[in-house]
N, C-alpha and C. Protein backbone atom coordinates (compact mmCIF):
# COMPACT_ATOMS: atom_id res chain seq x y z
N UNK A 1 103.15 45.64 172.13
CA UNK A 1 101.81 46.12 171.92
C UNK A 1 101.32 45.56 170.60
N UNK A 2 100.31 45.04 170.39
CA UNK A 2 99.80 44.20 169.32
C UNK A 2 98.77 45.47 168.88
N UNK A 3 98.95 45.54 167.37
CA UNK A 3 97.86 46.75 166.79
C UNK A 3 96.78 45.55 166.16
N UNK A 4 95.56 46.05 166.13
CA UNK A 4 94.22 45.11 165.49
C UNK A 4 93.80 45.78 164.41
N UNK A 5 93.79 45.12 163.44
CA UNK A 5 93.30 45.47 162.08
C UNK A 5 92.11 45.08 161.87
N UNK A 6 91.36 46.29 161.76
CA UNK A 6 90.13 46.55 160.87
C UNK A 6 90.04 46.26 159.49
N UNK A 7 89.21 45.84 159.29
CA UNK A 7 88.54 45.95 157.67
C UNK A 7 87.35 46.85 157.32
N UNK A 8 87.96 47.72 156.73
CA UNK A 8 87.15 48.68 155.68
C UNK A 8 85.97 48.13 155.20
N UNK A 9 84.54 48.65 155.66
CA UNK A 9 83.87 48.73 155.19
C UNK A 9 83.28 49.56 154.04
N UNK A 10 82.40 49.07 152.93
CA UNK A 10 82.43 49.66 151.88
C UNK A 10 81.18 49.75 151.61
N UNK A 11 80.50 50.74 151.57
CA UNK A 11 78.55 50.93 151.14
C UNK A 11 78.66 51.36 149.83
N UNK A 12 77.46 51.34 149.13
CA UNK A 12 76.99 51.54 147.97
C UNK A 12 75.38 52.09 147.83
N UNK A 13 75.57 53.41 147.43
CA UNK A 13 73.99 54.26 148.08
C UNK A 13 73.78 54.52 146.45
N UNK A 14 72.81 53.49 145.87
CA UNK A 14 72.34 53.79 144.20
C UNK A 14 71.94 55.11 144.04
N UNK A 15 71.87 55.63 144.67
CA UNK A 15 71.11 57.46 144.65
C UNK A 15 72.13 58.28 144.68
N UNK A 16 73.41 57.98 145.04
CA UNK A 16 74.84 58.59 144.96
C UNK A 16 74.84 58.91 143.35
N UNK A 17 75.29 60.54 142.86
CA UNK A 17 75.30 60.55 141.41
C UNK A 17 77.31 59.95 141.54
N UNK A 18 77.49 59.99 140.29
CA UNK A 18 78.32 58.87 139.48
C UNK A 18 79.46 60.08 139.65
N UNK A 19 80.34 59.97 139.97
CA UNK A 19 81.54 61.11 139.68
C UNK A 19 81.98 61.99 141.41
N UNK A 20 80.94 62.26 141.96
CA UNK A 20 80.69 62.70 143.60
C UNK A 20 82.07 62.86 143.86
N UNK A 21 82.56 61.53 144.11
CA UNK A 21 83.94 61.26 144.70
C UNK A 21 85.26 61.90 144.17
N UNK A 22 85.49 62.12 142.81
CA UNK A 22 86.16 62.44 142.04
C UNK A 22 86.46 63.99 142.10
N UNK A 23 84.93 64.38 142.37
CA UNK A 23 84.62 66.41 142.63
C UNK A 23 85.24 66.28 143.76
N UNK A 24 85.39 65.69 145.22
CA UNK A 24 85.08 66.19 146.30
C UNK A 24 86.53 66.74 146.74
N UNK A 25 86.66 67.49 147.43
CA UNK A 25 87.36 69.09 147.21
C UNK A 25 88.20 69.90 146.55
N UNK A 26 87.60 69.26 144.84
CA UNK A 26 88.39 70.31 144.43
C UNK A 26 88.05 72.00 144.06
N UNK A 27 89.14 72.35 143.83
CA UNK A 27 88.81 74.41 143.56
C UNK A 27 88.30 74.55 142.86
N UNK A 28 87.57 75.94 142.98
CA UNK A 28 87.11 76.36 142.25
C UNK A 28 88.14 77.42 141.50
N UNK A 29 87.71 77.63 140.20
CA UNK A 29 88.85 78.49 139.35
C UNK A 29 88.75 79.63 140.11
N UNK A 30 90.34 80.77 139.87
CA UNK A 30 89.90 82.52 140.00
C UNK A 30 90.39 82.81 138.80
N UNK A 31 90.02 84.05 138.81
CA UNK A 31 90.24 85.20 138.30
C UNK A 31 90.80 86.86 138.75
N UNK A 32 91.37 87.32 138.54
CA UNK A 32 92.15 88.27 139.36
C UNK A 32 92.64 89.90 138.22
N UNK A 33 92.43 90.88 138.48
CA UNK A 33 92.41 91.83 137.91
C UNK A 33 93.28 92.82 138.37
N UNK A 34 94.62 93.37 137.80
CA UNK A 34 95.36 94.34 138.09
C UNK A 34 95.09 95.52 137.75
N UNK A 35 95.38 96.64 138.33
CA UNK A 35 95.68 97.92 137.19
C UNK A 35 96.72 98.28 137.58
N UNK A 36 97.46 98.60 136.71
CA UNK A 36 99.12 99.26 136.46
C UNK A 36 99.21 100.76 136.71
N UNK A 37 98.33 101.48 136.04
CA UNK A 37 98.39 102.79 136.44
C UNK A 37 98.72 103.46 134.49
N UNK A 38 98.55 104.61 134.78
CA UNK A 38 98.93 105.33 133.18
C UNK A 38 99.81 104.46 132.39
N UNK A 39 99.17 104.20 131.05
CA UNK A 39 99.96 103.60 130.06
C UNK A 39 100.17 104.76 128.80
N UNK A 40 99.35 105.41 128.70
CA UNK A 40 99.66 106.68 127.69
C UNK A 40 98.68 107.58 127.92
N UNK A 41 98.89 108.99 127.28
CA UNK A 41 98.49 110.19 127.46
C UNK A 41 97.97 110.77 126.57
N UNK A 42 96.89 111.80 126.41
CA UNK A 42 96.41 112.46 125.34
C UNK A 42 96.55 113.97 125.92
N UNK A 43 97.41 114.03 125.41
CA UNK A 43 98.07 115.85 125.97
C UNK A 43 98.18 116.06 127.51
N UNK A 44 97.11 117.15 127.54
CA UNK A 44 97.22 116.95 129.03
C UNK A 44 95.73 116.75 129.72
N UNK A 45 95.05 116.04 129.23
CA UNK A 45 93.78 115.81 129.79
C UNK A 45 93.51 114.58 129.28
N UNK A 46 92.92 113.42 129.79
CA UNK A 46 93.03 111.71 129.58
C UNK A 46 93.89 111.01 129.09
N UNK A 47 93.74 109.60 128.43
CA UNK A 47 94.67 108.98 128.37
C UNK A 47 94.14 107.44 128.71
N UNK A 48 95.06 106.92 128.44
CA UNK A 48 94.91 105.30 128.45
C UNK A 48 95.14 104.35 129.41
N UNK A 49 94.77 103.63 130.35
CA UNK A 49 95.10 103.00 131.45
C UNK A 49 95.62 101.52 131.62
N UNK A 50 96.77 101.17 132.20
CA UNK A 50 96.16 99.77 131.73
C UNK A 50 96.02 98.59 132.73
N UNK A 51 95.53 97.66 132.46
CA UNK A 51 95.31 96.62 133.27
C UNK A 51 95.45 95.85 132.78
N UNK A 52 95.86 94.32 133.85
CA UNK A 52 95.45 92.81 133.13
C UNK A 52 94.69 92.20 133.88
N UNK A 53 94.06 91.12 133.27
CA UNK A 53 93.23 90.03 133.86
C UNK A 53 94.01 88.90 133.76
N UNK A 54 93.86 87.62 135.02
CA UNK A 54 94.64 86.37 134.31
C UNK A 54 93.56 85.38 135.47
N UNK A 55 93.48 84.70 135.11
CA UNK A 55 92.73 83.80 135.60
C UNK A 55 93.53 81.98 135.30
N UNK A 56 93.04 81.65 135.98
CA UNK A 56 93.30 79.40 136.25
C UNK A 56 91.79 78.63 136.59
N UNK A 57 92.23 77.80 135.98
CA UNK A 57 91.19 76.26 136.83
C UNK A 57 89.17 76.88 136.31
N UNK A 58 89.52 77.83 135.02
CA UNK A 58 88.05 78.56 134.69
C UNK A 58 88.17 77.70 133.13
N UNK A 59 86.88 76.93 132.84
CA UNK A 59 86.67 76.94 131.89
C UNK A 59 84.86 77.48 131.19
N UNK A 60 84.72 77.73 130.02
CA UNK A 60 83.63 77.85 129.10
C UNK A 60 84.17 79.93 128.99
N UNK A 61 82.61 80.05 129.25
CA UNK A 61 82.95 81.29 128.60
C UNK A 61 82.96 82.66 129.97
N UNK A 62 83.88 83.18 130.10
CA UNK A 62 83.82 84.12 131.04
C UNK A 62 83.17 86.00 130.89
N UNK A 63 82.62 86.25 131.71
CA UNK A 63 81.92 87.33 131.89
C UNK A 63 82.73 88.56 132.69
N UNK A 64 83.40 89.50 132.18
CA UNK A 64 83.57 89.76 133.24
C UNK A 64 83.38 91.29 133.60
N UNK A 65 83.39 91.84 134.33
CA UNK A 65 83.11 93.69 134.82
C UNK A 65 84.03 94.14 135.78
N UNK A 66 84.35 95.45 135.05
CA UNK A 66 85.17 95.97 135.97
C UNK A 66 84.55 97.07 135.92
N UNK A 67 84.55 98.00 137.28
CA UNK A 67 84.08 99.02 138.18
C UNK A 67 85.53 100.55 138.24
N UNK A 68 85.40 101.05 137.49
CA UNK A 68 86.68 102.07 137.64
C UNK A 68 85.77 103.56 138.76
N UNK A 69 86.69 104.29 139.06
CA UNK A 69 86.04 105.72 139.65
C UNK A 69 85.90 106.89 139.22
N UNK A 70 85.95 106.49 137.31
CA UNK A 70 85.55 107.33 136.56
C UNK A 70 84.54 106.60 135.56
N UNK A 71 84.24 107.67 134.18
CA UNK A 71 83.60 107.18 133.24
C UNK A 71 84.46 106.85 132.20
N UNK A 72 84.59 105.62 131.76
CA UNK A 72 84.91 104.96 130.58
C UNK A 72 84.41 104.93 129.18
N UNK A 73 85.65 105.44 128.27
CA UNK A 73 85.03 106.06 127.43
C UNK A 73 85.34 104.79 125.83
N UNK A 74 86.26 104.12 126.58
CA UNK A 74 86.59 103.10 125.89
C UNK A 74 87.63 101.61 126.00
N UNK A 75 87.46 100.60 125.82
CA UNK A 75 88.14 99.98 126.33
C UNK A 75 88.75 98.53 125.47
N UNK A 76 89.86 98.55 125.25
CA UNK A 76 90.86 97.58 124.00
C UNK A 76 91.47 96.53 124.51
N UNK A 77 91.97 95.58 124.24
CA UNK A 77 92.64 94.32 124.63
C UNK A 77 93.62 93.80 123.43
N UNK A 78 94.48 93.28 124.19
CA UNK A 78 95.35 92.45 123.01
C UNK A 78 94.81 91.24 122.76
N UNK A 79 93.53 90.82 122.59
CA UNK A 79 92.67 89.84 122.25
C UNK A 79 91.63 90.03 121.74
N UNK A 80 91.69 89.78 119.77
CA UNK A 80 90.76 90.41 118.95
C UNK A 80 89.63 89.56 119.12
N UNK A 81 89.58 88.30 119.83
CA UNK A 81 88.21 87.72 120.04
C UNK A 81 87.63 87.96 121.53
N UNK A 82 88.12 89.01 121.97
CA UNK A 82 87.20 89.28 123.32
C UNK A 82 86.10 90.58 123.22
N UNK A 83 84.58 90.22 123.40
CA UNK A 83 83.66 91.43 123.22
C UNK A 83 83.70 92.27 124.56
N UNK A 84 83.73 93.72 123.69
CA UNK A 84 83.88 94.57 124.82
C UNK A 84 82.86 95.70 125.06
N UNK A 85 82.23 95.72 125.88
CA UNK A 85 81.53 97.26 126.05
C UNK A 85 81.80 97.60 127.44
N UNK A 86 81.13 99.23 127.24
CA UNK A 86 81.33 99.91 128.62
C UNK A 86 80.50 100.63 128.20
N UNK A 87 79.92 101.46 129.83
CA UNK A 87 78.71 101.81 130.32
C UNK A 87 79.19 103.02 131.75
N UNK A 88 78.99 103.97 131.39
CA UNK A 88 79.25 104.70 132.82
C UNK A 88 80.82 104.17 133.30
N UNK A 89 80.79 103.98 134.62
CA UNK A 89 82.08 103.68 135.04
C UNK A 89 82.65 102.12 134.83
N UNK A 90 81.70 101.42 134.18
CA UNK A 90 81.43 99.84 134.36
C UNK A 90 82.17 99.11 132.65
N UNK A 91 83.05 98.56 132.80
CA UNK A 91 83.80 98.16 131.37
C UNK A 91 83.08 96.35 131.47
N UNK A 92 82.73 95.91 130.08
CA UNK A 92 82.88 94.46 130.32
C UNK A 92 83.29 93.96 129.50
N UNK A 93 83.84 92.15 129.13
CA UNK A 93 84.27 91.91 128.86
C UNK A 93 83.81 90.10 128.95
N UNK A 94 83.35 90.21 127.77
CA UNK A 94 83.01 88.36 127.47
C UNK A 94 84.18 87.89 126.61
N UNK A 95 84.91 86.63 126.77
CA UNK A 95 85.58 85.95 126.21
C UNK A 95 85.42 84.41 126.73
N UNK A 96 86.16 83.72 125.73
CA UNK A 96 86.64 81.86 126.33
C UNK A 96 87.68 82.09 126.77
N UNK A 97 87.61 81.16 127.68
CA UNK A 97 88.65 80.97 128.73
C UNK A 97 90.18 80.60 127.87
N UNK A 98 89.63 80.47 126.97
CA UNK A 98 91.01 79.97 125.69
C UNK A 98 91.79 81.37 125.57
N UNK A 99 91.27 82.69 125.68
CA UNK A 99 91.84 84.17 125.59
C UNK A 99 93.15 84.13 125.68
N UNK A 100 94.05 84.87 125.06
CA UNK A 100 95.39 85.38 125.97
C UNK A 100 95.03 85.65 127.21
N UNK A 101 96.18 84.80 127.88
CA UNK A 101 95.83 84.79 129.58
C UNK A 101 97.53 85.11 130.15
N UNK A 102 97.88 85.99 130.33
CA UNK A 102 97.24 87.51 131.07
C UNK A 102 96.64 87.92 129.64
N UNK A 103 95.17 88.57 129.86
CA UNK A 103 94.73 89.49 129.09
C UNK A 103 94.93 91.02 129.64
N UNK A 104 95.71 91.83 128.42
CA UNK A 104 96.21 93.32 128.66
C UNK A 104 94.75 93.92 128.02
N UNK A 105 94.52 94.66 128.91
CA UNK A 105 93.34 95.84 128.87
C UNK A 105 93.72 96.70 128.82
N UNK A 106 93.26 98.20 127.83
CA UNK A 106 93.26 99.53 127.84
C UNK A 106 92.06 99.72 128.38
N UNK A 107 91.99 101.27 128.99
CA UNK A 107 90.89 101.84 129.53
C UNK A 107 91.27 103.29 129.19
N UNK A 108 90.20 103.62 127.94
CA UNK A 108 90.19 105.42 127.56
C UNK A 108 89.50 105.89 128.56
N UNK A 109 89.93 107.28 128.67
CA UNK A 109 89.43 108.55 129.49
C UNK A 109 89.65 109.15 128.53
N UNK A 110 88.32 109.92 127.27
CA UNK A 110 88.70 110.81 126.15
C UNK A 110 88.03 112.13 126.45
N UNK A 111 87.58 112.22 128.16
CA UNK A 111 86.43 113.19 127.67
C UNK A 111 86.97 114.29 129.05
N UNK A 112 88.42 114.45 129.00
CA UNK A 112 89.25 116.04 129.02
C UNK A 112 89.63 115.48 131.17
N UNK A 113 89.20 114.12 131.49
CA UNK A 113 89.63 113.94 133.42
C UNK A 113 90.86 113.69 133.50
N UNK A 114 91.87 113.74 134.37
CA UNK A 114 93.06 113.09 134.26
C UNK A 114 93.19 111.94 134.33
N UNK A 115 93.84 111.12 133.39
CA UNK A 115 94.41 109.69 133.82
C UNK A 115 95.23 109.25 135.16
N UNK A 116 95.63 110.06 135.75
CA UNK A 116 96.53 110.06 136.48
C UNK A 116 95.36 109.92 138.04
N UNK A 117 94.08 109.84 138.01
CA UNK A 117 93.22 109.48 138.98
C UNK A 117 92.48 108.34 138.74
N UNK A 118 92.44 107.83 137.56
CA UNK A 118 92.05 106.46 137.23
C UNK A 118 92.47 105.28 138.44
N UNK A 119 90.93 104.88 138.63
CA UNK A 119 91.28 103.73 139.65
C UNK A 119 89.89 102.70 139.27
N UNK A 120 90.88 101.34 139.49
CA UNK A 120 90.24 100.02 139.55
C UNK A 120 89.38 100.38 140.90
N UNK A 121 87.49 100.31 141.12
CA UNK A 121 86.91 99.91 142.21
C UNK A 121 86.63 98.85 142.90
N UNK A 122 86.85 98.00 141.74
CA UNK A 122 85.86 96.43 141.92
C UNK A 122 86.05 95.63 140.59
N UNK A 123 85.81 94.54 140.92
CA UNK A 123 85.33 93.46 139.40
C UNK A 123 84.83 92.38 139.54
N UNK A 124 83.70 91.67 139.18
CA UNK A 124 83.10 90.65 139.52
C UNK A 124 83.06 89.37 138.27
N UNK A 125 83.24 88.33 138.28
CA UNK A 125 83.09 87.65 136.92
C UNK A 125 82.11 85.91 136.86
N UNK A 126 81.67 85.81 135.52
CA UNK A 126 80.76 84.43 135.82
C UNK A 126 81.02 83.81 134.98
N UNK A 127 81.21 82.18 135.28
CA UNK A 127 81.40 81.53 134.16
C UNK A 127 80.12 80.61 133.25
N UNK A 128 80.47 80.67 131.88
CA UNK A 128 78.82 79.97 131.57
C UNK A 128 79.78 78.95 130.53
């Protein structure tokens, strides 16, 4: 059986941007959010929760929110350059992707609920 060889044709579309080929399928980064469950206690009413974040393949600066099923009364990291606020049940968290990665999160409950019902709902994040 005799095989016939083709020759590759090759186009050139000037309106093609410069790089196209190079992107074409690569991933997009994640990001991914644990919670561990009670990390410490304040007698017998709240306490400290903890979680990590770790993320790949993300660069510039990340955004991120997490959704608990209580109110957050405060929230710490082992990363003194990550800004943090919280709002109702909603914690956030801007840093560079340069962060300690896993980043360890605390989550206070100071205002008398049990820690021991603390739960991750959700978390959404954006990169800029």
């Amino acid at each position: 059986m005799t095989k016939n060889y083709t020759k590759p044709i090759v186009t050139i579309d000037s309106g093609m941007a410069e790089g196209v080929y190079a992107a074409s399928g690569a991933t997009k980064g994640t990001l991914n959010v644990t919670y561990y469950g009670v990390w410490d206690r304040w007698g017998t009413n709240g306490g400290k929760g903890l979680a990590q974040a770790s993320w790949s393949n993300l660069d510039g600066t990340i955004t991120l929110n997490i959704n608990f099923n209580d109110t957050v009364d405060e929230i710490d990291t082992d990363d003194a350059s990550v800004q943090k606020s919280w709002s109702g049940k909603t914690a956030t968290l801007t840093f560079a992707s340069t962060a300690s990665n896993p980043l360890t999160i605390g989550i206070h409950l100071n205002h008398g609920t049990s820690i021991d019902d603390l739960q991750l709902t959700g978390s959404d994040y954006s990169v800029n």
